[in-house]
Every structure is written in C-alpha cells, then in structure tokens.
N, C-alpha and C. Protein backbone atom coordinates (compact mmCIF):
# COMPACT_ATOMS: atom_id res chain seq x y z
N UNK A 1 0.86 -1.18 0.00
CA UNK A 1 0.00 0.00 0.00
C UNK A 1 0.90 1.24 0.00
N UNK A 2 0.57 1.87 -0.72
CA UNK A 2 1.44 3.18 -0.99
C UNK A 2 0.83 4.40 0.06
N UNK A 3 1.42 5.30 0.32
CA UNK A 3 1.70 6.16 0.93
C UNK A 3 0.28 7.23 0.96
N UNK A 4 -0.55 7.55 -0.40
CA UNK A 4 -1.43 8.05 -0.61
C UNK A 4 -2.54 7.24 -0.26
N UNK A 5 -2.53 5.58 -0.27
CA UNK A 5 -3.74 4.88 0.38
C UNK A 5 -3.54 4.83 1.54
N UNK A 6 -2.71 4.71 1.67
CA UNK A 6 -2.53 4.73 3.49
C UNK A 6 -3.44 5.52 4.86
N UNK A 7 -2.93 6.81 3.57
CA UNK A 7 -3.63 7.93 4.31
C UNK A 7 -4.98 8.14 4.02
N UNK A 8 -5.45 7.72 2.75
CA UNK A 8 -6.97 7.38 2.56
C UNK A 8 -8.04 6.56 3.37
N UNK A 9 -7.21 5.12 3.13
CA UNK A 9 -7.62 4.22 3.74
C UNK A 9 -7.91 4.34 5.62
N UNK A 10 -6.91 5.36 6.17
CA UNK A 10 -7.06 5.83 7.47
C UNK A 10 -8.16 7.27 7.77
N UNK A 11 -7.91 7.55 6.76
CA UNK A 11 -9.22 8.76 6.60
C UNK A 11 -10.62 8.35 6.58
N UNK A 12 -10.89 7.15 5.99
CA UNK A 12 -12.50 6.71 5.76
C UNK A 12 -12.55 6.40 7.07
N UNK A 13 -11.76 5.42 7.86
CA UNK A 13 -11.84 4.60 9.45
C UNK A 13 -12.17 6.16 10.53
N UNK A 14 -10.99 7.31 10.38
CA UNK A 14 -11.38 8.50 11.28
C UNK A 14 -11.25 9.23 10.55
N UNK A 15 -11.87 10.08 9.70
CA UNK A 15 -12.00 11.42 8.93
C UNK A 15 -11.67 12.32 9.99
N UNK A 16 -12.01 12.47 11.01
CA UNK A 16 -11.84 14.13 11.24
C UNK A 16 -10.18 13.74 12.17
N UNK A 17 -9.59 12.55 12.13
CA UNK A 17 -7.98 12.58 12.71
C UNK A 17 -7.45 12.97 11.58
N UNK A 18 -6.59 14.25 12.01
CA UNK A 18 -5.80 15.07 11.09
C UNK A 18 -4.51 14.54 11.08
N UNK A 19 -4.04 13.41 12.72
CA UNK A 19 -2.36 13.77 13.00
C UNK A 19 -1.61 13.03 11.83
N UNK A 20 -2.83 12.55 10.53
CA UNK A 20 -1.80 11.56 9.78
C UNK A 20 -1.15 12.22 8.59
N UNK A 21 -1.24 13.60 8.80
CA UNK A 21 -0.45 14.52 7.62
C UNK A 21 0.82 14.71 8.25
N UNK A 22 1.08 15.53 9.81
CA UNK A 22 2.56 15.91 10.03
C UNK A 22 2.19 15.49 11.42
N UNK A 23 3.53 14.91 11.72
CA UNK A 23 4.15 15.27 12.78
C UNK A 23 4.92 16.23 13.69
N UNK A 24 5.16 16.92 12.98
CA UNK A 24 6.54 17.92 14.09
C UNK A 24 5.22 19.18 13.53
N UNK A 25 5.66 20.29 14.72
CA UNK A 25 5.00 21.44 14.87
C UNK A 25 5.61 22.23 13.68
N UNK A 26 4.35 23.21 13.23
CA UNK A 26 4.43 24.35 11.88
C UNK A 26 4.97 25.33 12.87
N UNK A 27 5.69 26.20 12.02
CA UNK A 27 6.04 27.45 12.40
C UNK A 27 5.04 28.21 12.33
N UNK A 28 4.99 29.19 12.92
CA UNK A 28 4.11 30.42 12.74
C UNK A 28 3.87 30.99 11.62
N UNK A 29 5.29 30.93 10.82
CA UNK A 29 5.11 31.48 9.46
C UNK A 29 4.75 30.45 8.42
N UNK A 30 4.76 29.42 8.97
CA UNK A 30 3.97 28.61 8.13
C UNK A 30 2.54 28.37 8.25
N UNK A 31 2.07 28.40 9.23
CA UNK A 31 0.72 28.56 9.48
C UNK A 31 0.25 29.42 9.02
N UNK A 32 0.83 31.21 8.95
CA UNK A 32 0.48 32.25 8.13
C UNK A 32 0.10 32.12 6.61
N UNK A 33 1.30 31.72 6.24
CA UNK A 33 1.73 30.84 4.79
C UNK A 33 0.42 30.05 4.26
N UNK A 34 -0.14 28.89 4.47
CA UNK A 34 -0.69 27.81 4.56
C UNK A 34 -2.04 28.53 4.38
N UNK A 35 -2.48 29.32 5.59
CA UNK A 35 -3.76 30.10 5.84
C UNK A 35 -4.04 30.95 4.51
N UNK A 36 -3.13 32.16 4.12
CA UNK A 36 -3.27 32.76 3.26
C UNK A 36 -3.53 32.08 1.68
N UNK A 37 -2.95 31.04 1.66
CA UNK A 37 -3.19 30.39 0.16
C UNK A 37 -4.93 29.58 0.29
N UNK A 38 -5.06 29.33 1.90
CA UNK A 38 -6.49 29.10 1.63
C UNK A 38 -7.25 29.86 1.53
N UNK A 39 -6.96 31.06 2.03
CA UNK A 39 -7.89 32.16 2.16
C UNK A 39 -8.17 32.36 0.77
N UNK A 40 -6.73 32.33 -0.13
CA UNK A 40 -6.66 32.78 -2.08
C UNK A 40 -7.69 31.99 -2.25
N UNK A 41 -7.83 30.56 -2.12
CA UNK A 41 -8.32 29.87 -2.62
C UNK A 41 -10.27 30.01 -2.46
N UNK A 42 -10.22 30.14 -1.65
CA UNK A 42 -12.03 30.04 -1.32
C UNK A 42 -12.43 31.53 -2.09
N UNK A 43 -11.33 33.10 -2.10
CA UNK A 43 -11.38 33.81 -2.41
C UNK A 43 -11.90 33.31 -4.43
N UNK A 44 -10.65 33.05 -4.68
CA UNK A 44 -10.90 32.52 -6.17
C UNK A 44 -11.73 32.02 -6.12
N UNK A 45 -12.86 31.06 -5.69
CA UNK A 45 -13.80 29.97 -6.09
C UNK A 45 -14.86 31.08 -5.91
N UNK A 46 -15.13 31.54 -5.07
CA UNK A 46 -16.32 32.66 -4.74
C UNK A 46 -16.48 33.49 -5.68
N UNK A 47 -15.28 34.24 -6.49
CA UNK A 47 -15.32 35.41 -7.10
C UNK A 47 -15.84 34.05 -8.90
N UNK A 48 -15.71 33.40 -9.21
CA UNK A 48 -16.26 31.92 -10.07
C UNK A 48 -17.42 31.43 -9.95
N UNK A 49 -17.93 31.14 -8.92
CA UNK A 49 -18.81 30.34 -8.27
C UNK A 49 -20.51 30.86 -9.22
N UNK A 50 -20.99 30.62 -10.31
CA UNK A 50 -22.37 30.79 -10.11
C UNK A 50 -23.40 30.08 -9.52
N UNK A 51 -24.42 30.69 -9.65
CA UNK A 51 -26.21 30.24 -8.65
C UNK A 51 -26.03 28.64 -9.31
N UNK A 52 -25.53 28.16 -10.74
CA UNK A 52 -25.82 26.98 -10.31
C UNK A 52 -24.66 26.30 -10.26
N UNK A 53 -23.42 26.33 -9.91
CA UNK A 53 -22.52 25.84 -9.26
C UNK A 53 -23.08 25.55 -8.12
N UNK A 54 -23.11 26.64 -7.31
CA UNK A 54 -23.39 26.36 -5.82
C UNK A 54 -24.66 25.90 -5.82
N UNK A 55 -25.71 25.35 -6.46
CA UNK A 55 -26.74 24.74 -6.40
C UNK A 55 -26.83 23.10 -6.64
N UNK A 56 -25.48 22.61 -7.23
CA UNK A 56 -24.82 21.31 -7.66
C UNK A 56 -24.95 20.65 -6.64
N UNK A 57 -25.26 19.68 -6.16
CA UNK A 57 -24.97 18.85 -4.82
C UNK A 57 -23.56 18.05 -5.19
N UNK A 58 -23.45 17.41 -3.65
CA UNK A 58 -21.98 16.24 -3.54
C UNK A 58 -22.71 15.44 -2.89
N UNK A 59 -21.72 14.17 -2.66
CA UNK A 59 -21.79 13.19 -1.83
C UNK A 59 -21.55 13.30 -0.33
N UNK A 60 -22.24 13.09 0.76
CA UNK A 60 -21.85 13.36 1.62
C UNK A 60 -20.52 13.32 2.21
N UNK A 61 -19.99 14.02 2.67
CA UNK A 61 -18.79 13.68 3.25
C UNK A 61 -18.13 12.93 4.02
N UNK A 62 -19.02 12.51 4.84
CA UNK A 62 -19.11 11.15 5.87
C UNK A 62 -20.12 10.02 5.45
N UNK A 63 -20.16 9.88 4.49
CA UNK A 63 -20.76 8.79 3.78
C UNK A 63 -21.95 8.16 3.81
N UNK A 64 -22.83 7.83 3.68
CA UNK A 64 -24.07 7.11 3.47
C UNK A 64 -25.00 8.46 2.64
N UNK A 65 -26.05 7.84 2.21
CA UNK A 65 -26.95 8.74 1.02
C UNK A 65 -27.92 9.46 2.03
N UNK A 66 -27.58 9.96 3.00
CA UNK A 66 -28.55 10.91 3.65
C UNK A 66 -28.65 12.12 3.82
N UNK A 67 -27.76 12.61 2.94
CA UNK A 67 -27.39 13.99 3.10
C UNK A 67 -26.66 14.32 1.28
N UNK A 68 -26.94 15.40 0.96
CA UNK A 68 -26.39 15.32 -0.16
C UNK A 68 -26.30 16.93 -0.24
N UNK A 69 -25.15 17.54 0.58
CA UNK A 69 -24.84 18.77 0.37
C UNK A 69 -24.71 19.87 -1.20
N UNK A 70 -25.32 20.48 -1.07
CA UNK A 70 -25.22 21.22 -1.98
C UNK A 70 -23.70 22.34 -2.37
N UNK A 71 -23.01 22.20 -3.15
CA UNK A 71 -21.67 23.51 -3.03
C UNK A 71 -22.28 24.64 -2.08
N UNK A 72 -23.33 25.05 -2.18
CA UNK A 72 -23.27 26.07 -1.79
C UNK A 72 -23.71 26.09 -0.26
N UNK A 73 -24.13 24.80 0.31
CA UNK A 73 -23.52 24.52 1.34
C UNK A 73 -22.06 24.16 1.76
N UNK A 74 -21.62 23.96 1.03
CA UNK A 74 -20.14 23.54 1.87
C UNK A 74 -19.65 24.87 1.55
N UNK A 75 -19.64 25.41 0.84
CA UNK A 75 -19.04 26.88 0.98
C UNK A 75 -19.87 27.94 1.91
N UNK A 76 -21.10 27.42 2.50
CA UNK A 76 -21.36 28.64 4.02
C UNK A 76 -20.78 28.16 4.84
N UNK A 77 -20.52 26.69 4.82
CA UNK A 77 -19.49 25.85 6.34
C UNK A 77 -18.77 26.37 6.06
N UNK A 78 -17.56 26.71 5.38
CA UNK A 78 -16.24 27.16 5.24
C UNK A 78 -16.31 28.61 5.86
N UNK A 79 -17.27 29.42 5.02
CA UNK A 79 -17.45 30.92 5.38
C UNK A 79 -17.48 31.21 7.00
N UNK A 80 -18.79 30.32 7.40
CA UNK A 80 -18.97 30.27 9.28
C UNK A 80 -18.00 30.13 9.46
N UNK A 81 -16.87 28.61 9.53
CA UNK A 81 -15.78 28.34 10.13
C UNK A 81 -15.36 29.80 10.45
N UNK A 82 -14.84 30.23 9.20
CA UNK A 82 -13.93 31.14 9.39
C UNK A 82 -14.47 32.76 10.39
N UNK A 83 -15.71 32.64 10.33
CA UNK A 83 -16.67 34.07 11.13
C UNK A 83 -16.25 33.73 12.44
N UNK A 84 -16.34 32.14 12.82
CA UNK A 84 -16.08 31.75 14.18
C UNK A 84 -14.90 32.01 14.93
N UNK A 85 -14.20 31.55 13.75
CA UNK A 85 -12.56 31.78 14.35
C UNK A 85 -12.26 33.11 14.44
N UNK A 86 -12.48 34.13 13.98
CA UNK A 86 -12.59 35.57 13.44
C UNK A 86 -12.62 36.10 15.33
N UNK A 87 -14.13 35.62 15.29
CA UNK A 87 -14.76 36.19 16.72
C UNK A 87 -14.23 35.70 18.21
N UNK A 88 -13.61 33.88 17.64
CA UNK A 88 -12.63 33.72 18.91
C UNK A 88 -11.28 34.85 19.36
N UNK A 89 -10.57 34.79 17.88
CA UNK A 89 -9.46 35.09 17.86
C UNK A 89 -9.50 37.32 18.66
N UNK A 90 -10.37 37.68 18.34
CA UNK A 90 -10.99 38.95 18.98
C UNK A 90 -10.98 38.83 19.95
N UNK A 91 -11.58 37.96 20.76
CA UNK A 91 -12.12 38.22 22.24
C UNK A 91 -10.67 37.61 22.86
N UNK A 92 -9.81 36.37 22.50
CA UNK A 92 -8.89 36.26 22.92
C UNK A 92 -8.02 37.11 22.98
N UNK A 93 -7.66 38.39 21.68
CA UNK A 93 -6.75 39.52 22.25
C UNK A 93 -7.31 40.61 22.73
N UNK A 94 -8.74 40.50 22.97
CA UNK A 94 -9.13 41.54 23.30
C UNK A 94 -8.66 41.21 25.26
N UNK A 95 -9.10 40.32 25.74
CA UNK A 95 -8.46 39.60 27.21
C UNK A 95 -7.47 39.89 26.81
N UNK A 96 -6.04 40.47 26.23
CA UNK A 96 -4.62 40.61 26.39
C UNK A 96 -4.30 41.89 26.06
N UNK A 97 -5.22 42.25 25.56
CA UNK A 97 -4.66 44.17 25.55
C UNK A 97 -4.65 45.03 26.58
C-alpha cells in the first residue's frame, strides 16, 4: 500500500484525525503561509462560483446517502468556520490588551 492509500484508507476509518499529515509542529510562518493560500483559494472559487454551481450537490462527506450537500452549502461551512474563528481570535486579544 502506498503512501497516498494509506492515508486514505485511514481517513475513511477517522476522517476528522488530522495527525496523519505531520508530525513535528508548523512554524508560525507557516501557518500564516498555509492560511493565506487558503484564504486565495475560497477567495478565487467565490469570485467563479455561479447560482448553479453552488446549487450542484456532492456526496456526503461522511458517507451514506442521507445527506447530499449542496456547493453552496459547503461553501457557508467554510465561510462560518472562518466568522467563528474571526470572533474567537478577537475576544482572545481583546483579554490581552
């Protein structure tokens, strides 16, 4: 088994265990790094994206036929994520100023 099933094959068993990409800790500036090209990225798809793109469904992500997200659901999960973290990351420096 090669290296790319590996990590597949361990992804279907626990999808949301991340530790099977890295081991050793990111730098800061890599985390910056990393963040910003996702940020490009959802940026690019949004500024693309028409009414019926995001009206397309997928397969669920956790598998079985009970759910059949639409793009334009998985792109408000992404959007929230990021509102959430937004509003943590505030109140945490707002407690340090």
């Amino acid at each position: 088994m090669d290296a790319v099933a590996g990590i597949e094959a361990r992804a279907q068993r626990r999808p949301d265990d991340t530790s099977i990409f890295r081991s050793d800790e990111p730098t800061f500036d890599e985390i910056l790094s990393v963040r910003a090209e996702r940020q490009a990225m959802v940026t690019e798809f949004l500024d693309a994206a028409t009414p019926a793109l995001l009206a397309e469904t997928r397969a669920n992500p956790w598998g079985g036929d009970d759910w059949r997200p639409s793009v334009g659901d998985c792109a408000r999960v992404i959007l929230e994520e990021e509102w959430a973290h937004l509003r943590y990351v505030r109140r945490d420096l707002a407690l340090h100023a």
